[in-house]
Protein backbone atom coordinates (compact mmCIF):
# COMPACT_ATOMS: atom_id res chain seq x y z
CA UNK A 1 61.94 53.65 6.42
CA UNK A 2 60.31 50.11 4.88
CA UNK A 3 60.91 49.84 1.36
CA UNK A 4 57.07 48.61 1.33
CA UNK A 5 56.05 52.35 2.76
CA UNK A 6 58.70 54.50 0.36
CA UNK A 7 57.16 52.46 -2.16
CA UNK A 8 53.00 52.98 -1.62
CA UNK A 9 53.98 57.13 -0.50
CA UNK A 10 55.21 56.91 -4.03
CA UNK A 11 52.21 55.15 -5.23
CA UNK A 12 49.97 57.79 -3.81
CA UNK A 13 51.53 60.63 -5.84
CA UNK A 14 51.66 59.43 -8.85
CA UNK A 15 47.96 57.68 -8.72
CA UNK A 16 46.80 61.16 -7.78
CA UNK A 17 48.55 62.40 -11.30
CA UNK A 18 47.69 60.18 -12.95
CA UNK A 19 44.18 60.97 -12.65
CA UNK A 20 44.93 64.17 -12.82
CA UNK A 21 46.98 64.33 -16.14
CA UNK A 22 45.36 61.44 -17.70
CA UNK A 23 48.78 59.54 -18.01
CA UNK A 24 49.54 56.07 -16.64
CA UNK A 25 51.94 57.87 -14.29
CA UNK A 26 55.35 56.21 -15.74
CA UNK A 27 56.78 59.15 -16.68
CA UNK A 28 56.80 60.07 -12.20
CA UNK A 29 56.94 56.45 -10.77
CA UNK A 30 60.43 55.27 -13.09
CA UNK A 31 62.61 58.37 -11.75
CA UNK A 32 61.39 58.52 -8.04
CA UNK A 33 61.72 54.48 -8.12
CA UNK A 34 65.37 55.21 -9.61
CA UNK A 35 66.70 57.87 -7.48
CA UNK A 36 64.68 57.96 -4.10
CA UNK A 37 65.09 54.69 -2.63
CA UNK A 38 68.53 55.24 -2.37
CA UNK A 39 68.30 58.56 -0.72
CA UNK A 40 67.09 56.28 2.34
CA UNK A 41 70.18 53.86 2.08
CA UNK A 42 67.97 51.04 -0.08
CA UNK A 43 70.09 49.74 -3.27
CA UNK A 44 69.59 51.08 -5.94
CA UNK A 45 66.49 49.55 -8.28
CA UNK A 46 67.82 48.55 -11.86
CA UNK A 47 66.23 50.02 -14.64
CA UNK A 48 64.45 46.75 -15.70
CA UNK A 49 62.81 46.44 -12.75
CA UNK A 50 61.38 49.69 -12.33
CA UNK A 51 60.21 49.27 -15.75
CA UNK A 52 58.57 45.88 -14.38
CA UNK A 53 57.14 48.41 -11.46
CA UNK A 54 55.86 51.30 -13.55
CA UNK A 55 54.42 48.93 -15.80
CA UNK A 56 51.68 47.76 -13.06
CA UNK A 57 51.28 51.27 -11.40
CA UNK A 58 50.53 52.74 -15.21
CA UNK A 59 47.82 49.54 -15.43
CA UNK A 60 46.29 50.08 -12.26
CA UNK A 61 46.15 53.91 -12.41
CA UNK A 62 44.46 53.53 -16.09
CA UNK A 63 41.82 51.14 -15.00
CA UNK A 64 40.71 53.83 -11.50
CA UNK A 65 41.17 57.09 -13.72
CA UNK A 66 39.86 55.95 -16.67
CA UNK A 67 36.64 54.74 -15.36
CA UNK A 68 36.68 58.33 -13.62
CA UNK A 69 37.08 60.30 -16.43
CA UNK A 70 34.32 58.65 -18.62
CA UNK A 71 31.42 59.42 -16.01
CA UNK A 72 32.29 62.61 -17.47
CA UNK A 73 31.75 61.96 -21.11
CA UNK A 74 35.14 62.71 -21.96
CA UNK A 75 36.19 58.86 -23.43
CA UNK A 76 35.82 58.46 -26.98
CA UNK A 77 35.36 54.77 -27.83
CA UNK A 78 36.00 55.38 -31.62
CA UNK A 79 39.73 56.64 -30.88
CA UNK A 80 40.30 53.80 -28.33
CA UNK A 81 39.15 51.20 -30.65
CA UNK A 82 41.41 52.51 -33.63
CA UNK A 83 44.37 53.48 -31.25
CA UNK A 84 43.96 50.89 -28.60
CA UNK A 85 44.11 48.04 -30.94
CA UNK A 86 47.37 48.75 -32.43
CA UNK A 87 49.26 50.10 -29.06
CA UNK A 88 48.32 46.80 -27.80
CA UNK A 89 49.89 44.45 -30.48
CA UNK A 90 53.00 47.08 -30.63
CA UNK A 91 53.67 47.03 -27.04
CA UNK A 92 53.64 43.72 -26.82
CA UNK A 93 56.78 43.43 -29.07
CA UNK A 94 58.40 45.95 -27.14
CA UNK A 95 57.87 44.79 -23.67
CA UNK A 96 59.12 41.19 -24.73
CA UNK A 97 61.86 42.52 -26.58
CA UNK A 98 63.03 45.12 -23.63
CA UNK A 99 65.13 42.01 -21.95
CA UNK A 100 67.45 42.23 -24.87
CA UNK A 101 68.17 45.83 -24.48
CA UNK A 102 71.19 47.22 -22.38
CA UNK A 103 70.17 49.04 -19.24
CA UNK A 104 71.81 52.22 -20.51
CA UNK A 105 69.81 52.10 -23.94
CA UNK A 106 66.46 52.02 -22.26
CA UNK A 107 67.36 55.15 -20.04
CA UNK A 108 68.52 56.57 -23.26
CA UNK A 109 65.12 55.47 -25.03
CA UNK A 110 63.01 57.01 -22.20
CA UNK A 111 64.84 60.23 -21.78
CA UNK A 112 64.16 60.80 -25.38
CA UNK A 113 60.67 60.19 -25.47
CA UNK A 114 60.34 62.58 -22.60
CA UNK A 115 62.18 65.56 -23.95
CA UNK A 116 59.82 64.86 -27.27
CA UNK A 117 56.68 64.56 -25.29
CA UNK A 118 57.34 68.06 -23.14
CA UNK A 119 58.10 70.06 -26.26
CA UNK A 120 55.46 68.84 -28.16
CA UNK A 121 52.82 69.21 -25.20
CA UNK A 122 53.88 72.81 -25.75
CA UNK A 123 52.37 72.95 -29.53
CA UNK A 124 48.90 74.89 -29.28
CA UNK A 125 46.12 73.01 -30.72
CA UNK A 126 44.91 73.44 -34.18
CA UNK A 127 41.19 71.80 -32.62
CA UNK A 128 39.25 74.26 -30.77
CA UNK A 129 40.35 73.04 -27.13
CA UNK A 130 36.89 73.31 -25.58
CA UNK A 131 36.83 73.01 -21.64
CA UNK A 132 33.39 71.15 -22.84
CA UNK A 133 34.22 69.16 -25.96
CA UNK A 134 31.04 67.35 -27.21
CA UNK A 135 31.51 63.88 -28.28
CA UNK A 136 28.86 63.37 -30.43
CA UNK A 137 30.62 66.01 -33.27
CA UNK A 138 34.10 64.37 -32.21
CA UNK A 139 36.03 62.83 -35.26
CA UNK A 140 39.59 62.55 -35.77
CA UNK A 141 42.22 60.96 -38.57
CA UNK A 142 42.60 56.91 -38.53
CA UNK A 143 45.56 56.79 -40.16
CA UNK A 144 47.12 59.95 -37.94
CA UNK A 145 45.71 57.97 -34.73
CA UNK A 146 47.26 53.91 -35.77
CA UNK A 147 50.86 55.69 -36.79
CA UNK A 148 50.93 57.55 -33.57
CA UNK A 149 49.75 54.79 -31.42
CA UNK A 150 52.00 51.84 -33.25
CA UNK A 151 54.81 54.33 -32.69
CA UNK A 152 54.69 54.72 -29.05
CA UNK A 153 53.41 51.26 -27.88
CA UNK A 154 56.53 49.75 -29.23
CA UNK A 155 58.93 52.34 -27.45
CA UNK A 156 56.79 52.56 -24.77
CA UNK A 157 56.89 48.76 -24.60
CA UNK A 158 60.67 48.80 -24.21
CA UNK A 159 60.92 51.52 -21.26
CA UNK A 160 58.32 49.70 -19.09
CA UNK A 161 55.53 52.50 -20.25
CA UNK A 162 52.18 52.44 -21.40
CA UNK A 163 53.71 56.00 -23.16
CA UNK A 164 50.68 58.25 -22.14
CA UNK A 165 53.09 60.97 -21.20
CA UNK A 166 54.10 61.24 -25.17
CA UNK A 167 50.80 59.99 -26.47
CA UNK A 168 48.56 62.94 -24.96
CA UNK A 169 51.03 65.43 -26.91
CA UNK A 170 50.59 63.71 -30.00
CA UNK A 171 46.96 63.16 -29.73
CA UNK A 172 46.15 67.23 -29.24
CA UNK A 173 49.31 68.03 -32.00
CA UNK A 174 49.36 65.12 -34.28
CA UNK A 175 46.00 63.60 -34.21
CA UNK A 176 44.44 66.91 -33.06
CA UNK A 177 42.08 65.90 -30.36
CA UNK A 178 40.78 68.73 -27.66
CA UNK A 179 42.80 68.20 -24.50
CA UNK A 180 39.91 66.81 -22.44
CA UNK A 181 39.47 63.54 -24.71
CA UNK A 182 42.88 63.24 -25.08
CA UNK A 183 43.25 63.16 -21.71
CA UNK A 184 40.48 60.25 -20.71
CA UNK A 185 40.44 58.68 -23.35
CA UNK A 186 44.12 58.38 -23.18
CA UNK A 187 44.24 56.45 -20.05
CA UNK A 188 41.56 53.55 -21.62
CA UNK A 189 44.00 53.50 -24.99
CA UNK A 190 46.79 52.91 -22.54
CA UNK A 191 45.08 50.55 -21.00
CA UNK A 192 45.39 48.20 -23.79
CA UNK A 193 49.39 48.96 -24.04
CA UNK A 194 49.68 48.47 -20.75
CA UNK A 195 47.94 45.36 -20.78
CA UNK A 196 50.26 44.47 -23.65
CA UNK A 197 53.79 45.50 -21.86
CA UNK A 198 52.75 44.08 -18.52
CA UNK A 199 52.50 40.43 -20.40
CA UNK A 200 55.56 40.26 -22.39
CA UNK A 201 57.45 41.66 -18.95
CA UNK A 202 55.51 39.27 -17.08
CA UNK A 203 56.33 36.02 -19.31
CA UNK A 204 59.90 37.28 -19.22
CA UNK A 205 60.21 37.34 -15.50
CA UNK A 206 61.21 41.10 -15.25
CA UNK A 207 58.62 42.05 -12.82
CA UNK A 208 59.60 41.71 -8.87
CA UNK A 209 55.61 40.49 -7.74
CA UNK A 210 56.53 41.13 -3.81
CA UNK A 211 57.03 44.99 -4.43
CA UNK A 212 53.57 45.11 -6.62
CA UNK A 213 51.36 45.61 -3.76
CA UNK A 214 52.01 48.52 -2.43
CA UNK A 215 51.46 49.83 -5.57
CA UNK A 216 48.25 48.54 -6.53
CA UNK A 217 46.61 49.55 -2.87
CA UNK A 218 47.96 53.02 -3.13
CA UNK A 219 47.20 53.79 -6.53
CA UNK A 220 43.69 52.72 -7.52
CA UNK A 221 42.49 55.23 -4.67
CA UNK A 222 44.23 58.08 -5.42
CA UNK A 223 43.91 57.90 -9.21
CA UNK A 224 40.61 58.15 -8.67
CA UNK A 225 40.89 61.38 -6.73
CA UNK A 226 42.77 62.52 -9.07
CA UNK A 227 40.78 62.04 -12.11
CA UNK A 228 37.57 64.05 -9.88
CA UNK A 229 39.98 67.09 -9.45
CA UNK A 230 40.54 67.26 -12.87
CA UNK A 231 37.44 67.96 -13.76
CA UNK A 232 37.86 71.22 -12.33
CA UNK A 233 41.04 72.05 -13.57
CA UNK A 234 41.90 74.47 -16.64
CA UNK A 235 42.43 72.82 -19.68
CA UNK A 236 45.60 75.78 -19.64
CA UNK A 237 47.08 74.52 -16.15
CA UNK A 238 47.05 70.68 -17.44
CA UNK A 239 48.65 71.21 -20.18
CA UNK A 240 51.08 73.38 -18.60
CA UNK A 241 51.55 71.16 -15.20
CA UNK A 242 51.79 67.71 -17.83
CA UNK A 243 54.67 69.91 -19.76
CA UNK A 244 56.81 70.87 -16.88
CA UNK A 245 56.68 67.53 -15.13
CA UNK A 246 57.39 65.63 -17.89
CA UNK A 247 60.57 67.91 -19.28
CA UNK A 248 61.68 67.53 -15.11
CA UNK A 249 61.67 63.56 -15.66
CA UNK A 250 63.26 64.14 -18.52
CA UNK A 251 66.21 65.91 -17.35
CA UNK A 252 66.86 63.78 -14.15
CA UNK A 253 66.64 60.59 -16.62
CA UNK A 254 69.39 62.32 -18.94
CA UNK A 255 71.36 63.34 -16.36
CA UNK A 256 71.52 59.86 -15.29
CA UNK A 257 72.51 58.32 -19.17
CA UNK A 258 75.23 61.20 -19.37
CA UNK A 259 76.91 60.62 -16.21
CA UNK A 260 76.92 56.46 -16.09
């Protein structure tokens, strides 16, 4: 098989949860870019450059989902101004500063942030978690919403993620937004980080442009589609579905720090 067809199959899945889940779809791209290829004799991809990869499917997937999910009025522009603007800045340190980090300590970063993110997506909601939240009585805590979002932009920075994976979790635990606006308004806040990561990579030469396309044709669609099925989705079975893929990444990422 072409690497350019392993690559946009992979593309297609994670675009699709992406939408879905309202996450930039990092959390699924990094480990099937780390441990398929090689199942169909291609070399091994280092970590930095699947971070360089996941990076651009997380900014394209944000952009088609996003714009999905606020049709349905589920974007709050008061938490993506607040959160958005500080991701941004904070990722950008941590997607310059990822090309003086060892391979090893980035898997180790990333496997970390995953096991946190799947516990904590675990955490019932102290919100009412409305299938139908209104945002016109939405409000949430500023200061809650900058510490979370500084936090994960820079880590997320590092690892090549835009860090929705951990930042929905926080958002319904921490910040204590319903699910639903957590989950679109999620993708437009890591936007901005992604944004953010994909410039200090970029400027740093850590992202491989000939293995972008694929990516960006595959995703855009099928983020799209995704974010239209989730509509109709219980707010129970995303939760559930973000928790168990996330704590699966998790493992196969640990698995891969313990045994190198």
């Amino acid at each position: 098989m072409d690497l350019y067809l392993l690559i946009s199959i992979l593309g297609l899945v994670t675009g699709f949860l992406s939408g879905l889940l309202g996450i930039g779809g990092g959390i699924v791209m990094a480990p099937l870019l780390l441990y398929v290829p090689p199942l169909f004799g291609f070399a091994a991809l280092p970590m930095r450059i699947v971070a360089g990869l996941t990076i651009v499917q997380g900014l394209v997937a944000c952009v088609s989902g996003g714009l999905t999910h606020k049709k349905f009025h589920f974007v709050s522009t008061g938490l993506v101004a607040w959160m958005g603007t500080t991701i941004f800045i904070c990722a950008l340190v941590g997607g310059a500063g990822a090309k003086y980090v060892e391979n090893k300590m980035l898997l180790a970063i990333f496997s970390a942030m995953a096991f946190s993110a799947a516990l904590l997506i675990l955490i019932p909601s102290k919100t009412i978690d409305s299938e139908h939240p209104d945002l016109a009585i939405f409000s949430f805590n500023r200061c809650r919403a900058v510490l979370t979002a500084g936090g994960v932009g820079l880590l997320g920075g590092l690892v090549g993620q835009g860090g929705s994976f951990i930042l929905i979790p926080l958002m319904t635990a921490f910040v204590q937004v319903p699910t639903r606006i957590a989950i679109g308004s999620n993708l437009a806040i890591v936007f901005l980080s992604s944004v953010a990561a994909f410039l200090g990579k970029a400027f740093t030469g850590q992202i491989p442009w000939s293995l972008t396309l694929p990516i960006i044709l595959t995703v855009i669609p099928a983020a799209h589609l995704g974010g239209l099925v989730s509509k109709n989705v219980a707010v129970a079975k995303l939760r559930l579905l973000l928790a168990i893929i996330i704590a699966l990444a998790a493992i196969r990422i640990t698995i891969s720090v313990l045994t190198s």
